[in-house]
PDB file of N, CA and C in Angstrom:
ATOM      1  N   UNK A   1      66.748 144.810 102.057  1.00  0.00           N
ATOM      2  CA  UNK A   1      67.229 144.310 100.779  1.00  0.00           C
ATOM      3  C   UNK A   1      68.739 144.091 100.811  1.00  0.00           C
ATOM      4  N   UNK A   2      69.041 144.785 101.724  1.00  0.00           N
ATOM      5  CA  UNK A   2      70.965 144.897 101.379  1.00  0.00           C
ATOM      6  C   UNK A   2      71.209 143.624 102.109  1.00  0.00           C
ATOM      7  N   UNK A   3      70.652 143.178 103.041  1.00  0.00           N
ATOM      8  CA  UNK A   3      71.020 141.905 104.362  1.00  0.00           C
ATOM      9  C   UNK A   3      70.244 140.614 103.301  1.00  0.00           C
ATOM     10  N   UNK A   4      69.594 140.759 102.622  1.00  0.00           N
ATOM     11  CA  UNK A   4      69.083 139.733 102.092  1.00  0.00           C
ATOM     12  C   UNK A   4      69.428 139.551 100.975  1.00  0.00           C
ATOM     13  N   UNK A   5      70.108 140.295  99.886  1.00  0.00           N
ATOM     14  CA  UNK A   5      71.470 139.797  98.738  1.00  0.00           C
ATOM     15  C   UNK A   5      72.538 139.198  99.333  1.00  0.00           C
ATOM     16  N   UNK A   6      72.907 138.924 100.308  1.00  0.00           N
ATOM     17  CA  UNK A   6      74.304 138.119 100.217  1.00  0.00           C
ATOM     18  C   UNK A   6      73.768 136.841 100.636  1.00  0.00           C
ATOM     19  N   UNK A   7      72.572 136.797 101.524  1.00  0.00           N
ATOM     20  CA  UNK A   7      72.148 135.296 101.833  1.00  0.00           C
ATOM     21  C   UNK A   7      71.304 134.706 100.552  1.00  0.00           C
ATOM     22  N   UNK A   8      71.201 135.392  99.717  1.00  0.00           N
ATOM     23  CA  UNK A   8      70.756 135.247  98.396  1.00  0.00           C
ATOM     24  C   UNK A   8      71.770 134.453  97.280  1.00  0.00           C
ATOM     25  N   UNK A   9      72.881 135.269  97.273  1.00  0.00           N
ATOM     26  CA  UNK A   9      73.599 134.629  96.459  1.00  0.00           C
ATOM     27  C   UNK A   9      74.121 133.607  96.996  1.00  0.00           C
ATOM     28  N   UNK A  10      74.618 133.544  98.489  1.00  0.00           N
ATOM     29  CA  UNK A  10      74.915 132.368  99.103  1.00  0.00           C
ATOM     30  C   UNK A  10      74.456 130.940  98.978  1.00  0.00           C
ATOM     31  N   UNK A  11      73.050 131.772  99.145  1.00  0.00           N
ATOM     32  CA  UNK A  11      71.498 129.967  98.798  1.00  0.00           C
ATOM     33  C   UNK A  11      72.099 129.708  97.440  1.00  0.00           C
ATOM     34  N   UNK A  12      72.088 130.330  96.389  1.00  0.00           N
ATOM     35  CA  UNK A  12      72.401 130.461  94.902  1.00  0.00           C
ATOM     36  C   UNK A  12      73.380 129.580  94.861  1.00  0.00           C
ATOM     37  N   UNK A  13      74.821 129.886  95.253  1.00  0.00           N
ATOM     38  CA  UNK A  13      75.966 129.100  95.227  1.00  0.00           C
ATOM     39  C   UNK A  13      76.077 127.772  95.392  1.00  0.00           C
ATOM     40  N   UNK A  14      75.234 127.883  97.077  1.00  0.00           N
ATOM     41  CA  UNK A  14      75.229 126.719  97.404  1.00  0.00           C
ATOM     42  C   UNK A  14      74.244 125.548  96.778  1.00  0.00           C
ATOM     43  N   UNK A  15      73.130 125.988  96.343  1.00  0.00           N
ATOM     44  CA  UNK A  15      72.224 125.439  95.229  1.00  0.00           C
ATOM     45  C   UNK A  15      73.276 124.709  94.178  1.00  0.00           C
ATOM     46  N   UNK A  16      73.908 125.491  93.475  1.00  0.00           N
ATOM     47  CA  UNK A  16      74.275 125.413  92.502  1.00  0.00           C
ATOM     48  C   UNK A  16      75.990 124.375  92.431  1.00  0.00           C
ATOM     49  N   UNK A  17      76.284 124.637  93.603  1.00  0.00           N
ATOM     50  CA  UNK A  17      77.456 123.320  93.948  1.00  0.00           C
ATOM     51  C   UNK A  17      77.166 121.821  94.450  1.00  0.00           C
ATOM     52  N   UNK A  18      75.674 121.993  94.727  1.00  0.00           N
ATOM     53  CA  UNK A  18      75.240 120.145  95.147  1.00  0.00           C
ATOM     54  C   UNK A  18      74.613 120.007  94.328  1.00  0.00           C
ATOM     55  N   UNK A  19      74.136 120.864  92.988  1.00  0.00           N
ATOM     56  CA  UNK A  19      73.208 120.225  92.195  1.00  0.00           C
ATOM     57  C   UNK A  19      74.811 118.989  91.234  1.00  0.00           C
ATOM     58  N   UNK A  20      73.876 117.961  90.974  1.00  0.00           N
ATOM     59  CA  UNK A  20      74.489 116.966  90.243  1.00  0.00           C
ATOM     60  C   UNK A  20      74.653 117.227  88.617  1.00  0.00           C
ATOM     61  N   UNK A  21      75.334 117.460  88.170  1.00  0.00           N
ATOM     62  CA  UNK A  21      75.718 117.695  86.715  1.00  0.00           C
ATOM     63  C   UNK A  21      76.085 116.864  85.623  1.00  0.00           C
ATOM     64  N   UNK A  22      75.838 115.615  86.352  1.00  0.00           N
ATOM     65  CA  UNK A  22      76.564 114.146  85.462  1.00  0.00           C
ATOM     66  C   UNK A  22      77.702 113.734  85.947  1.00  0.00           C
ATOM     67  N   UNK A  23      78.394 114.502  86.554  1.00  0.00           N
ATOM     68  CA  UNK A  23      79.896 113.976  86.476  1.00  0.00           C
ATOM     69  C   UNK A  23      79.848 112.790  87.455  1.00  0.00           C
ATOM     70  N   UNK A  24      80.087 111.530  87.013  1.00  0.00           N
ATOM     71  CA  UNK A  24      80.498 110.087  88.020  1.00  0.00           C
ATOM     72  C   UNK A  24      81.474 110.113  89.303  1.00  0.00           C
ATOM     73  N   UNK A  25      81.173 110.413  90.051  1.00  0.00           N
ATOM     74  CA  UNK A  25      81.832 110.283  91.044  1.00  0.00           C
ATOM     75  C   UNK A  25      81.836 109.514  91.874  1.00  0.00           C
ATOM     76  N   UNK A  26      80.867 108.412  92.396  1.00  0.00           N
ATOM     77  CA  UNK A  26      81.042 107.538  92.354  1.00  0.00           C
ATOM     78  C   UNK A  26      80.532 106.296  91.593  1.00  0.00           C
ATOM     79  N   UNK A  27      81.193 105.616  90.423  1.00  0.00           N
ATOM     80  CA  UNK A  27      80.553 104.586  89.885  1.00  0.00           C
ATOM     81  C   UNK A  27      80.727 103.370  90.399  1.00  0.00           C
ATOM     82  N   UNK A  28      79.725 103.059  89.739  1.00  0.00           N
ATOM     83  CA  UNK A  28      78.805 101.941  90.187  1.00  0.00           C
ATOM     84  C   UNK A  28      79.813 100.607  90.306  1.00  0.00           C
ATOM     85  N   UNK A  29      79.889  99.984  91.818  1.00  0.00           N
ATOM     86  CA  UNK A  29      80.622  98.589  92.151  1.00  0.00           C
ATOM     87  C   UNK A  29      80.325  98.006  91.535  1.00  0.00           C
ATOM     88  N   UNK A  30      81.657  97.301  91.212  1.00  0.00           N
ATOM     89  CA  UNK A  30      81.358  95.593  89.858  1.00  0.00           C
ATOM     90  C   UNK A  30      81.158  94.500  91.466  1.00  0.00           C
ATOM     91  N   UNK A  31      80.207  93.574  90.545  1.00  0.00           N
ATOM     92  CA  UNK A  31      79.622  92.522  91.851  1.00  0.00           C
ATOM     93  C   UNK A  31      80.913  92.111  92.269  1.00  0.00           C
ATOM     94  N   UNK A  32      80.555  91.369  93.677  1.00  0.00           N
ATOM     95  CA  UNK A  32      81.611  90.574  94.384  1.00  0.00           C
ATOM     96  C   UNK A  32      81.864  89.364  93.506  1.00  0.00           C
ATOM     97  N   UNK A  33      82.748  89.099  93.678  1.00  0.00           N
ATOM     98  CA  UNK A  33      83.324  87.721  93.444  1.00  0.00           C
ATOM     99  C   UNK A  33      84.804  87.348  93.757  1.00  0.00           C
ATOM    100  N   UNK A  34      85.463  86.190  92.913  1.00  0.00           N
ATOM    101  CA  UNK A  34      86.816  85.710  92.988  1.00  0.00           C
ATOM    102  C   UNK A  34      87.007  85.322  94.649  1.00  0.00           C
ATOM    103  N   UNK A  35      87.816  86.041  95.323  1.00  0.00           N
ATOM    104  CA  UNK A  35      88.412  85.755  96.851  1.00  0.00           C
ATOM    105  C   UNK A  35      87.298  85.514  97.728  1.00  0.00           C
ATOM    106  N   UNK A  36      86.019  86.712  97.502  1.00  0.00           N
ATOM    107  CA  UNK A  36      85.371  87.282  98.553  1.00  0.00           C
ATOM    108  C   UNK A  36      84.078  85.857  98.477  1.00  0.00           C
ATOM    109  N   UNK A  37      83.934  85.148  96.939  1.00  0.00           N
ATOM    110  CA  UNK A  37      83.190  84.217  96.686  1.00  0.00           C
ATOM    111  C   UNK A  37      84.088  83.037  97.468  1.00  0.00           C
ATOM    112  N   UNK A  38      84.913  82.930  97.505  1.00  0.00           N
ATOM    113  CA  UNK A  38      85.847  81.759  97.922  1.00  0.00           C
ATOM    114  C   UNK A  38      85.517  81.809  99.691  1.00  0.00           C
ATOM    115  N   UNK A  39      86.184  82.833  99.995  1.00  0.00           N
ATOM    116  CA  UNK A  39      85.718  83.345 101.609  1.00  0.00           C
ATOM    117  C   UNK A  39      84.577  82.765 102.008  1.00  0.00           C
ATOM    118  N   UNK A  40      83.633  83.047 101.500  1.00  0.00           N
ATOM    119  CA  UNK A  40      82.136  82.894 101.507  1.00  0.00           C
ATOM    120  C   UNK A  40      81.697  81.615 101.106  1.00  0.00           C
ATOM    121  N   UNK A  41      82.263  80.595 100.712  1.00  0.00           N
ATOM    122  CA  UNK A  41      82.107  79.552 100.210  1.00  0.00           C
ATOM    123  C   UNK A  41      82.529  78.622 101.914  1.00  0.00           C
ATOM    124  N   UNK A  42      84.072  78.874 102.200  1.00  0.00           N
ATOM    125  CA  UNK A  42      84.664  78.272 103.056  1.00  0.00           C
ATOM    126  C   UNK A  42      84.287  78.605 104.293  1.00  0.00           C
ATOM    127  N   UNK A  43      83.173  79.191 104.592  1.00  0.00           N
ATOM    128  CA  UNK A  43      82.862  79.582 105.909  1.00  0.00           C
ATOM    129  C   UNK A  43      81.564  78.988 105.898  1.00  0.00           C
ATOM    130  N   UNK A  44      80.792  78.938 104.869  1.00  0.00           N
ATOM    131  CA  UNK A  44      79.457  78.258 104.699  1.00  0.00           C
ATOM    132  C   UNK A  44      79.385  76.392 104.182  1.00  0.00           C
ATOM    133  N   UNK A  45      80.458  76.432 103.491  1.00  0.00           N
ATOM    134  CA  UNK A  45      80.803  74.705 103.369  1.00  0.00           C
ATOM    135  C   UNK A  45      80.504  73.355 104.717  1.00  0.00           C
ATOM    136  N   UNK A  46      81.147  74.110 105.639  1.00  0.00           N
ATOM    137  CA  UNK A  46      81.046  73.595 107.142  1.00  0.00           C
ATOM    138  C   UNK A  46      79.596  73.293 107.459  1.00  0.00           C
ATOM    139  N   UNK A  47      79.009  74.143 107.377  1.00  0.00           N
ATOM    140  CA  UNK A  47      77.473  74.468 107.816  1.00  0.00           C
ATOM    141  C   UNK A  47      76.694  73.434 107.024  1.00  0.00           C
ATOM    142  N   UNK A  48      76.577  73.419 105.356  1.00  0.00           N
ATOM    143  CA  UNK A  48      75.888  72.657 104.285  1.00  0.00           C
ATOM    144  C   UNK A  48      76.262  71.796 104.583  1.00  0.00           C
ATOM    145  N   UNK A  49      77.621  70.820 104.875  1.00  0.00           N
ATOM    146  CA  UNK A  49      77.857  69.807 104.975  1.00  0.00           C
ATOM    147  C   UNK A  49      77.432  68.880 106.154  1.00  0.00           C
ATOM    148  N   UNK A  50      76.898  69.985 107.486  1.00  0.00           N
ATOM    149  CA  UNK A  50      76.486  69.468 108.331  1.00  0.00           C
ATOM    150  C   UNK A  50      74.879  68.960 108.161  1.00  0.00           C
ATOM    151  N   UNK A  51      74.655  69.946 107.452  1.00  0.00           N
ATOM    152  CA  UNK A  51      72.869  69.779 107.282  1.00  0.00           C
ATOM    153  C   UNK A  51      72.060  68.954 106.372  1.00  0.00           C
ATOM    154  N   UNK A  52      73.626  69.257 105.277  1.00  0.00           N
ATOM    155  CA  UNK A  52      73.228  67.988 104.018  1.00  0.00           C
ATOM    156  C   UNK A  52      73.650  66.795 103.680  1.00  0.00           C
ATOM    157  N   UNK A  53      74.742  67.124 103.912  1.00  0.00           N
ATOM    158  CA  UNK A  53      75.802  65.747 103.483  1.00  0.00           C
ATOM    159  C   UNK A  53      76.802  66.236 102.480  1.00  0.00           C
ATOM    160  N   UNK A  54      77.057  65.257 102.081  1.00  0.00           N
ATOM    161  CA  UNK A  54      78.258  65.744 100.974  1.00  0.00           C
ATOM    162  C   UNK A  54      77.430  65.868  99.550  1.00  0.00           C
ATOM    163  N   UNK A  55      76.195  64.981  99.612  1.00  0.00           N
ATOM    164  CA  UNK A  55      75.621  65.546  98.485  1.00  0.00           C
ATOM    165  C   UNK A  55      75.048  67.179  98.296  1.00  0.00           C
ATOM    166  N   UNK A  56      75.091  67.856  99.498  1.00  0.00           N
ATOM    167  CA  UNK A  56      74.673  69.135  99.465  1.00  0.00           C
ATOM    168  C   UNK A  56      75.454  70.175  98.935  1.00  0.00           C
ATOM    169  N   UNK A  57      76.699  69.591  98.963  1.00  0.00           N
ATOM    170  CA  UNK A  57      77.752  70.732  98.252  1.00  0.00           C
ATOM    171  C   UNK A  57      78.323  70.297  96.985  1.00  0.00           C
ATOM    172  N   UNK A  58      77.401  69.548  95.952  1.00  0.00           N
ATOM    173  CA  UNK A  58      77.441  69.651  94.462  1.00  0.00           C
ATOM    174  C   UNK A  58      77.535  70.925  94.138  1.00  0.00           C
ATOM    175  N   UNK A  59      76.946  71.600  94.346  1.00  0.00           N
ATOM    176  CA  UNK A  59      76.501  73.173  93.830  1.00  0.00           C
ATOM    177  C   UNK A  59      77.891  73.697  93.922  1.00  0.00           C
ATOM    178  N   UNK A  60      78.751  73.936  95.025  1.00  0.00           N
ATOM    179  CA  UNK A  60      79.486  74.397  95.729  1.00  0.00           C
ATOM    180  C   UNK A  60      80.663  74.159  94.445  1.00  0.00           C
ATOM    181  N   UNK A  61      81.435  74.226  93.827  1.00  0.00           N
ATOM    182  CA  UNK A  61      81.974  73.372  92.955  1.00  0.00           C
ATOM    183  C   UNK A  61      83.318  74.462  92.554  1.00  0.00           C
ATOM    184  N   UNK A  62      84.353  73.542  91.575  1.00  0.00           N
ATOM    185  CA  UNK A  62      85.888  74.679  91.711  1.00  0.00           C
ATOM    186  C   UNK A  62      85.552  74.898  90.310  1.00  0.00           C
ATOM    187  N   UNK A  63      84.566  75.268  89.401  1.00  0.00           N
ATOM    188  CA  UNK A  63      84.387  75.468  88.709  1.00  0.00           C
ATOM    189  C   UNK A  63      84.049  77.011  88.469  1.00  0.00           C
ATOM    190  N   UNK A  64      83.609  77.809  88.794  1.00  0.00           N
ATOM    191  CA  UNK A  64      83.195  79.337  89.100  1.00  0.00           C
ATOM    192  C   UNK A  64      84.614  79.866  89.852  1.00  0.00           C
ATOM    193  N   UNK A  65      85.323  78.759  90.838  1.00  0.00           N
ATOM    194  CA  UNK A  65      86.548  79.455  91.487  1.00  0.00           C
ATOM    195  C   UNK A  65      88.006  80.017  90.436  1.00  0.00           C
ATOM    196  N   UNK A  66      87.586  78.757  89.644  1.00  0.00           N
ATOM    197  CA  UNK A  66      88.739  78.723  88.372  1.00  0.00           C
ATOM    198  C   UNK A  66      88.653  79.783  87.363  1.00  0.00           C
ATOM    199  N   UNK A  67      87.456  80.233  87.219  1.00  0.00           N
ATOM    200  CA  UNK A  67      86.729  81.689  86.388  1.00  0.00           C
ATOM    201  C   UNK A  67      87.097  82.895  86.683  1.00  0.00           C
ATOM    202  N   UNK A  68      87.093  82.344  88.420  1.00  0.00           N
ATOM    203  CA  UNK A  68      87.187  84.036  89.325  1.00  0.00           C
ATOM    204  C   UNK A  68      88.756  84.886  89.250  1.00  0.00           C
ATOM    205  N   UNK A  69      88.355  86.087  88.684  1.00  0.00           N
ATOM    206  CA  UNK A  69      89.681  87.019  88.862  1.00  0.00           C
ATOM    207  C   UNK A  69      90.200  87.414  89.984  1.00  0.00           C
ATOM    208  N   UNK A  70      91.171  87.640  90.182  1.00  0.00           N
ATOM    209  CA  UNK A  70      91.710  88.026  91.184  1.00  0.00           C
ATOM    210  C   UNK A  70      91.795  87.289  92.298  1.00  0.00           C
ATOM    211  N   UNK A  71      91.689  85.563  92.313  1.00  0.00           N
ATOM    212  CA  UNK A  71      91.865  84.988  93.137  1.00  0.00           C
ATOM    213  C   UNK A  71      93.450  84.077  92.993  1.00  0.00           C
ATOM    214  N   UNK A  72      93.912  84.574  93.868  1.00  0.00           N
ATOM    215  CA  UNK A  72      95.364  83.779  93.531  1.00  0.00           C
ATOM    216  C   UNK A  72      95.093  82.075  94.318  1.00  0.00           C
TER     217      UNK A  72
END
């Protein structure tokens, strides 16, 4: 009994420091966009334009770029 109270309270402790309590620690990523959409645009533009034409990159448009924060 005496060797098996301290690994007792130990389990206990340690139980009791990974249980989750609410607190946010990490919250939740806001989606990509702005630069990382731009990035991603200009590396894939090349490609659509080869496969489609120029009519393929209607979609593609500076309209969503002009929206995006944080894009200087």
């Amino acid at each position: 009994m005496v060797k098996q109270l301290p690994v007792m309270i130990v389990a206990v402790l340690l139980g009791a420091c990974s249980s989750n309590t609410g607190s946010e620690a990490d919250p939740a990523q806001p989606p990509k966009g702005g630069c990382y959409q731009s990035q991603w645009q200009a590396e894939t533009a090349p490609v659509i334009n080869k496969r489609l034409g120029p009519d393929g990159l209607e979609k593609y448009d500076d309209e969503h770029q002009r929206k995006a924060p944080g894009c200087p």
